[in-house]
PDB file of N, CA and C in Angstrom:
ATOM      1  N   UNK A   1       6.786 -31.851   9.802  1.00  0.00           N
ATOM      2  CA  UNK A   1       6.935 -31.443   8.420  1.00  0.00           C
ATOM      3  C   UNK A   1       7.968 -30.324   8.322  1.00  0.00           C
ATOM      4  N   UNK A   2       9.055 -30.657   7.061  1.00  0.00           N
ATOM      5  CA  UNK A   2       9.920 -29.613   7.253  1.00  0.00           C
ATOM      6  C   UNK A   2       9.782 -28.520   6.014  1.00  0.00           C
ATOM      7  N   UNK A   3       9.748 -27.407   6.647  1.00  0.00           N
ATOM      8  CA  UNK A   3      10.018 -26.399   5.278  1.00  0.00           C
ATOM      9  C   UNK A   3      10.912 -25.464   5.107  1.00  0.00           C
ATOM     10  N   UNK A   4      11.711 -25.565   3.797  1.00  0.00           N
ATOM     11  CA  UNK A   4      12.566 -24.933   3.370  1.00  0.00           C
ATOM     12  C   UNK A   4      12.018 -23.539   2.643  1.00  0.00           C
ATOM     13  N   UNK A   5      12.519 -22.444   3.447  1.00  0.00           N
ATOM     14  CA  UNK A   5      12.518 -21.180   3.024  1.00  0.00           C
ATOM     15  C   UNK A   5      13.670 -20.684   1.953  1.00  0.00           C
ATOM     16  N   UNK A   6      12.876 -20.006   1.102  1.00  0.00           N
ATOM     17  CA  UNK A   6      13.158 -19.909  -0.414  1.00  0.00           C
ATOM     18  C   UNK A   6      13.139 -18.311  -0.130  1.00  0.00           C
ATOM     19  N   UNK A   7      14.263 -17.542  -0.342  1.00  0.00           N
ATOM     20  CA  UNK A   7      13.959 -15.619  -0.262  1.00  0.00           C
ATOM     21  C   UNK A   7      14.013 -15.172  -1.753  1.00  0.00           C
ATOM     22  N   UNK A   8      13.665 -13.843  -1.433  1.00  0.00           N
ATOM     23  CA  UNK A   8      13.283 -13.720  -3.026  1.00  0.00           C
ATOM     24  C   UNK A   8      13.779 -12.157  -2.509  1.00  0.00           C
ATOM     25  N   UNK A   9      15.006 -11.774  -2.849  1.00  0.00           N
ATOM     26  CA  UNK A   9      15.400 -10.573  -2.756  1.00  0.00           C
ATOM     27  C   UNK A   9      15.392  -9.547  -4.214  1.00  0.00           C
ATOM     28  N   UNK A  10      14.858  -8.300  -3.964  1.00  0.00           N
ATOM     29  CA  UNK A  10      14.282  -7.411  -4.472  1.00  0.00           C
ATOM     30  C   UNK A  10      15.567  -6.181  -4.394  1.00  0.00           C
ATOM     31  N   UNK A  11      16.193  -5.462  -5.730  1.00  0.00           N
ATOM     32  CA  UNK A  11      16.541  -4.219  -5.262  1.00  0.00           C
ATOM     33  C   UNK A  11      16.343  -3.467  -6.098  1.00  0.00           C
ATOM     34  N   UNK A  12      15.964  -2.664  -5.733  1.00  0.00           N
ATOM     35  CA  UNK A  12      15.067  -1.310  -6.738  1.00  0.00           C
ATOM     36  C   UNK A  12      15.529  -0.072  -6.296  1.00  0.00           C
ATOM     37  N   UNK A  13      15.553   0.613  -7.020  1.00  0.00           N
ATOM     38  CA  UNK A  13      16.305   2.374  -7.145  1.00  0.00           C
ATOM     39  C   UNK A  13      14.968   2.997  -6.951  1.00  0.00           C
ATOM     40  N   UNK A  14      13.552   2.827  -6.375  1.00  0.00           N
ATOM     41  CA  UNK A  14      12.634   3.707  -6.487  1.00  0.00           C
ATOM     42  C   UNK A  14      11.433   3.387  -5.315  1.00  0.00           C
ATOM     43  N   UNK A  15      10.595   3.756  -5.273  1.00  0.00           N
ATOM     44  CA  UNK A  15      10.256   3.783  -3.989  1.00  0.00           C
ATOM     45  C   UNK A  15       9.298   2.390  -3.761  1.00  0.00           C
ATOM     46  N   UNK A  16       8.820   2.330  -2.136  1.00  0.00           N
ATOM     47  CA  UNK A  16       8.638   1.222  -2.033  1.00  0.00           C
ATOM     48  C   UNK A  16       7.256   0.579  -2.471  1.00  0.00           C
ATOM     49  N   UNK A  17       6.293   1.848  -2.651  1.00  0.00           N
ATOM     50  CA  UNK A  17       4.899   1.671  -2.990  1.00  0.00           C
ATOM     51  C   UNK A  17       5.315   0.951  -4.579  1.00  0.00           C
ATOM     52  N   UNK A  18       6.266   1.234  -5.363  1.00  0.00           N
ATOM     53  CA  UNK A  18       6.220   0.505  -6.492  1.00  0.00           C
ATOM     54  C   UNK A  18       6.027  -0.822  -6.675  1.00  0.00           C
ATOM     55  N   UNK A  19       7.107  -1.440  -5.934  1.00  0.00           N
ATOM     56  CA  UNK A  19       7.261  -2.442  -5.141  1.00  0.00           C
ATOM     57  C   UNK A  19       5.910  -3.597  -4.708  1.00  0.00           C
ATOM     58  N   UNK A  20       5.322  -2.781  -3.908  1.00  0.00           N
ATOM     59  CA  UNK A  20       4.221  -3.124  -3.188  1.00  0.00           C
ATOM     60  C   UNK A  20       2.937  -3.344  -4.299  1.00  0.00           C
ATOM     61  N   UNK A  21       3.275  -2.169  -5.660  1.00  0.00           N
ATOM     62  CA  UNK A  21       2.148  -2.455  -6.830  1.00  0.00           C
ATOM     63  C   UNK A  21       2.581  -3.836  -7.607  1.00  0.00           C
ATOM     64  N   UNK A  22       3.857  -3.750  -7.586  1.00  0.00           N
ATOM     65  CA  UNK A  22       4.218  -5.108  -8.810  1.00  0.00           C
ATOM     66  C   UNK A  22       3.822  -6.900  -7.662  1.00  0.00           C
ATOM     67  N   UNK A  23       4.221  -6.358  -6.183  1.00  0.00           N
ATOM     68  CA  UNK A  23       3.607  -7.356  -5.998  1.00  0.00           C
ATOM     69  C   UNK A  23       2.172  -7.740  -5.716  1.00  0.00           C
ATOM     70  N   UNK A  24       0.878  -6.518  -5.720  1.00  0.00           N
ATOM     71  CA  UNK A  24      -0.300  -7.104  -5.540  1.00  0.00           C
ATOM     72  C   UNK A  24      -0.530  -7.144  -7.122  1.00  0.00           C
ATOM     73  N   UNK A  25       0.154  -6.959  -8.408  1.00  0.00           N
ATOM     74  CA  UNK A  25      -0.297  -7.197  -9.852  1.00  0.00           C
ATOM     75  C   UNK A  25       0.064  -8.876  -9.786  1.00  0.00           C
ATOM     76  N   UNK A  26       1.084  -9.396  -9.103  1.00  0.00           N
ATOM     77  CA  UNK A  26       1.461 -10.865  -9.242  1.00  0.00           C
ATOM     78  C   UNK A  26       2.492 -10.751 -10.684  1.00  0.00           C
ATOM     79  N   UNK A  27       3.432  -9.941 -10.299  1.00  0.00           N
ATOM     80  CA  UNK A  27       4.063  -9.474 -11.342  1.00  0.00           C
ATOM     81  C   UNK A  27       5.506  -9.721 -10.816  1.00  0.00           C
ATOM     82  N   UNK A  28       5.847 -10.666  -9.642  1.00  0.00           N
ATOM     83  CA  UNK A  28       6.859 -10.945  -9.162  1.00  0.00           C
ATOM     84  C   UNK A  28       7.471 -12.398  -8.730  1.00  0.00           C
ATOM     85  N   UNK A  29       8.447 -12.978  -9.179  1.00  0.00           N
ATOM     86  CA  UNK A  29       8.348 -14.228  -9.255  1.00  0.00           C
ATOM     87  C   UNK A  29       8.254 -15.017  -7.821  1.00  0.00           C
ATOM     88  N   UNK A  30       6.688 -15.107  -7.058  1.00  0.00           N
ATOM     89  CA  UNK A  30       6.689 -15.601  -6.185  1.00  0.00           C
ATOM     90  C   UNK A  30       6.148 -16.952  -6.173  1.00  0.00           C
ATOM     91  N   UNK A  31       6.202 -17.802  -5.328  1.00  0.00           N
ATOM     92  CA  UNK A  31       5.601 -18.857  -4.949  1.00  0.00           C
ATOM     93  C   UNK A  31       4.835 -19.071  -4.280  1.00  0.00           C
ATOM     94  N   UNK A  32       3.120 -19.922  -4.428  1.00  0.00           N
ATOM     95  CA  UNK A  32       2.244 -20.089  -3.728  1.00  0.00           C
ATOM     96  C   UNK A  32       2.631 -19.902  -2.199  1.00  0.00           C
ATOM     97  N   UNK A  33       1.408 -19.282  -1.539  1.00  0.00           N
ATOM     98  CA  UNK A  33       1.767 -19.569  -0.118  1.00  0.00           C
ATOM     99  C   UNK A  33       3.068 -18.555   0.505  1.00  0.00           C
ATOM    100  N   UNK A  34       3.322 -17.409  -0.550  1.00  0.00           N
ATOM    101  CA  UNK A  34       4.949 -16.584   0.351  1.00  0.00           C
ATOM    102  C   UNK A  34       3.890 -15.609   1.131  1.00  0.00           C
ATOM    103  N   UNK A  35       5.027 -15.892   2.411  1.00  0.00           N
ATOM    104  CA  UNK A  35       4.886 -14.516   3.093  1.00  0.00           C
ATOM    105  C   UNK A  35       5.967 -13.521   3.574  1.00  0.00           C
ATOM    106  N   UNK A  36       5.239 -12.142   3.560  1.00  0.00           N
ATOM    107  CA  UNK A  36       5.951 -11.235   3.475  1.00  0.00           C
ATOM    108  C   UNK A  36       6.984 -11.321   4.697  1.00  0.00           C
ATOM    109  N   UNK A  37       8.468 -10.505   4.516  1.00  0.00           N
ATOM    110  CA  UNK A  37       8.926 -10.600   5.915  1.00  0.00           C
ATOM    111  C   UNK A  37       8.139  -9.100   6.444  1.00  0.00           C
ATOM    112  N   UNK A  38       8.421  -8.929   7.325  1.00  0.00           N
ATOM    113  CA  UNK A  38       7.979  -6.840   7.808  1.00  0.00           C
ATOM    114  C   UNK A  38       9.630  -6.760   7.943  1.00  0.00           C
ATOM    115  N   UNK A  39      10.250  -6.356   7.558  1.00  0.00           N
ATOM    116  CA  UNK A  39      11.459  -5.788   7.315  1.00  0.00           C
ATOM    117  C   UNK A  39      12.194  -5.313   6.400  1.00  0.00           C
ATOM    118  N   UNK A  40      12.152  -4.101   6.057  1.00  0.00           N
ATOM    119  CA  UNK A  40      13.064  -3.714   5.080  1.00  0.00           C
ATOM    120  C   UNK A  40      14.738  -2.695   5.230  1.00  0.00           C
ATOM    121  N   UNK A  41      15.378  -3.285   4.139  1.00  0.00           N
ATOM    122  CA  UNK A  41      17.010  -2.501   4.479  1.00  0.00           C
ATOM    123  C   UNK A  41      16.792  -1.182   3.449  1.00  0.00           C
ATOM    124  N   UNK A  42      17.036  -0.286   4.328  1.00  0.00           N
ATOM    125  CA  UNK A  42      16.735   0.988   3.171  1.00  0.00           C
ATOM    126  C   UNK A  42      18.415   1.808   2.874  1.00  0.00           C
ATOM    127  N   UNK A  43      18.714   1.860   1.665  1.00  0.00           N
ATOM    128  CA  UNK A  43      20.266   2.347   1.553  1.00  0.00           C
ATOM    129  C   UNK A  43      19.919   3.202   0.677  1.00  0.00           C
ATOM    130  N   UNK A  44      20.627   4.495   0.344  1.00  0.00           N
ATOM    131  CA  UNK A  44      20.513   5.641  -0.499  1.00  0.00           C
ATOM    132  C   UNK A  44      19.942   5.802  -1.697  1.00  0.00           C
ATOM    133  N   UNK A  45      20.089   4.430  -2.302  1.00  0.00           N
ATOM    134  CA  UNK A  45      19.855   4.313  -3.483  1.00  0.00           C
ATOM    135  C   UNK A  45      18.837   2.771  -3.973  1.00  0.00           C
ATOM    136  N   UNK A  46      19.190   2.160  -2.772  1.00  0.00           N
ATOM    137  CA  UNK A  46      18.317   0.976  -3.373  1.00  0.00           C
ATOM    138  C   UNK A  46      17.126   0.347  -1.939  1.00  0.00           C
ATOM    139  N   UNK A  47      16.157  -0.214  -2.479  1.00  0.00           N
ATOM    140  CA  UNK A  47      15.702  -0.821  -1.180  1.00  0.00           C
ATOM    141  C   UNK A  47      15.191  -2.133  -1.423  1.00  0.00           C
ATOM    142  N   UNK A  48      15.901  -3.152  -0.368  1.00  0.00           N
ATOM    143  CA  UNK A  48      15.805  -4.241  -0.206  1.00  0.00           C
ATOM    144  C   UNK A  48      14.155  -5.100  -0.056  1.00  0.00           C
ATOM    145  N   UNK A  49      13.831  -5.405  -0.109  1.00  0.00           N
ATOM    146  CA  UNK A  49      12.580  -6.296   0.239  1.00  0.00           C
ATOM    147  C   UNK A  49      12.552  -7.914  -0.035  1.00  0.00           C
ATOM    148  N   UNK A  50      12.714  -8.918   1.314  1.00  0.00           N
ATOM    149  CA  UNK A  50      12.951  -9.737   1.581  1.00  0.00           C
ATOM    150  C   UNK A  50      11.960 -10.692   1.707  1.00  0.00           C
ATOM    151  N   UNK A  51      11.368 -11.499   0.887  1.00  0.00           N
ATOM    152  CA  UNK A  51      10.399 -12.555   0.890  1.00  0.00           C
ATOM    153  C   UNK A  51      10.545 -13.771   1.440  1.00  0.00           C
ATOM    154  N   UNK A  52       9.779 -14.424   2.366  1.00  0.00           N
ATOM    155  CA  UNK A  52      10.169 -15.885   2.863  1.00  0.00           C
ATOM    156  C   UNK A  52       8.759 -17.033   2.353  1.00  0.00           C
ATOM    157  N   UNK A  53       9.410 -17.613   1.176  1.00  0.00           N
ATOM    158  CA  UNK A  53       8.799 -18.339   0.558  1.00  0.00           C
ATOM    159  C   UNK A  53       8.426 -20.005   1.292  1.00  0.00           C
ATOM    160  N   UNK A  54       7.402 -20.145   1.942  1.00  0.00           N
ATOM    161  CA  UNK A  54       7.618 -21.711   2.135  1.00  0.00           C
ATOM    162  C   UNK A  54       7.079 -22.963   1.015  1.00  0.00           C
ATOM    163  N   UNK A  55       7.880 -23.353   0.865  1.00  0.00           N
ATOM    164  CA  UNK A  55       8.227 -24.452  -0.030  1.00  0.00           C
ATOM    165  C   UNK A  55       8.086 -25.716  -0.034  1.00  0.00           C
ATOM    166  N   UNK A  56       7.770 -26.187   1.537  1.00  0.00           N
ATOM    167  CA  UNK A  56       7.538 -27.746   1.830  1.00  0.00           C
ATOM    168  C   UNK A  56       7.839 -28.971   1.377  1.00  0.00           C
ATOM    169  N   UNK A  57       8.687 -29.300   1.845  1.00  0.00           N
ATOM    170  CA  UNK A  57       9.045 -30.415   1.141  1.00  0.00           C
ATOM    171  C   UNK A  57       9.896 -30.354   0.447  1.00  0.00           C
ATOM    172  N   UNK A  58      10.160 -29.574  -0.391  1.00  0.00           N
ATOM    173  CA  UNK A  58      11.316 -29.487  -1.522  1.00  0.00           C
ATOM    174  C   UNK A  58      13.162 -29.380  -0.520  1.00  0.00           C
ATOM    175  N   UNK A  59      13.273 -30.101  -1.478  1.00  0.00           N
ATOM    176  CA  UNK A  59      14.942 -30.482  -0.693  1.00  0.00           C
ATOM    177  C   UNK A  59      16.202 -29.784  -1.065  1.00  0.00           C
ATOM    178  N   UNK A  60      15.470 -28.487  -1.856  1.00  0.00           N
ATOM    179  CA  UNK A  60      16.836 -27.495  -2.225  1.00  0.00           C
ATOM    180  C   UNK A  60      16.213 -25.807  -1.859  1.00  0.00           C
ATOM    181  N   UNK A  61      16.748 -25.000  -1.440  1.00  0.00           N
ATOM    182  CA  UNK A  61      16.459 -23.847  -1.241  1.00  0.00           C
ATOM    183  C   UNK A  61      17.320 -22.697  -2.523  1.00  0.00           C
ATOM    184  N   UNK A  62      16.200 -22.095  -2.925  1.00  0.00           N
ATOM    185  CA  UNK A  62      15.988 -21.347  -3.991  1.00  0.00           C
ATOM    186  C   UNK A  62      16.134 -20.027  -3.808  1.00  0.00           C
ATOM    187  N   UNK A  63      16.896 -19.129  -4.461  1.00  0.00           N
ATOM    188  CA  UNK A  63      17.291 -17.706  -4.157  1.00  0.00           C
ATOM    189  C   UNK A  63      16.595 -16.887  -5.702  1.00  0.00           C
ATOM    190  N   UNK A  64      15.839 -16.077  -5.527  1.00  0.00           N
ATOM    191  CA  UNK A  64      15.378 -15.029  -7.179  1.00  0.00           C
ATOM    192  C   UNK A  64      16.055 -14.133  -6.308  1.00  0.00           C
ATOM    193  N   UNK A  65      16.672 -13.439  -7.558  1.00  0.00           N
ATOM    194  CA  UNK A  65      17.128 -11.892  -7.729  1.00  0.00           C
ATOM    195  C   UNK A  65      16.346 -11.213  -8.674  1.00  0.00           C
ATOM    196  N   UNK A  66      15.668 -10.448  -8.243  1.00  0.00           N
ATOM    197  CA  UNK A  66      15.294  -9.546  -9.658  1.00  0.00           C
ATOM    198  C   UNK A  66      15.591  -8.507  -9.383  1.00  0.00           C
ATOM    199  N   UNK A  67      16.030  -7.493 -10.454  1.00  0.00           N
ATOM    200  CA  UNK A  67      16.053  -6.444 -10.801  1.00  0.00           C
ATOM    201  C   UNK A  67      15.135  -5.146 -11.337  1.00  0.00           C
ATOM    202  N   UNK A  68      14.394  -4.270 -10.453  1.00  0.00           N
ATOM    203  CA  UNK A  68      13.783  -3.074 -11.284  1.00  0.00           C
ATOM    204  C   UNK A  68      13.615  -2.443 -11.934  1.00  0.00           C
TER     205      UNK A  68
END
């Protein structure tokens, strides 16, 4: 079975616990079944947080951007 990973990149000007609240509210456009990566890119001003969505089956891979 093949699955196509779907990321869901995050960049926010504020810290990461925010982050971490909007995603246990389900306040972030995820897809059944994502799991978290453990890695984050931290730059002066923004911080990255990288989701690997599996998707199964689906035959196109999907990129969200959202904004904070």
């Amino acid at each position: 079975m093949a699955f196509i990973n779907a990321i869901l990149i995050i960049d926010v000007a504020i810290e990461r616990g925010f982050v971490i609240y909007l995603y246990e509210k389900k306040m972030l456009p995820l897809l059944p079944n994502a799991d978290v990566i453990k890695s984050m890119v931290y730059s002066p001003r923004k911080i990255r947080v990288a989701f690997s969505v599996r998707v199964g089956l689906i035959n196109t891979d999907k990129q969200y951007v959202r904004s904070v």
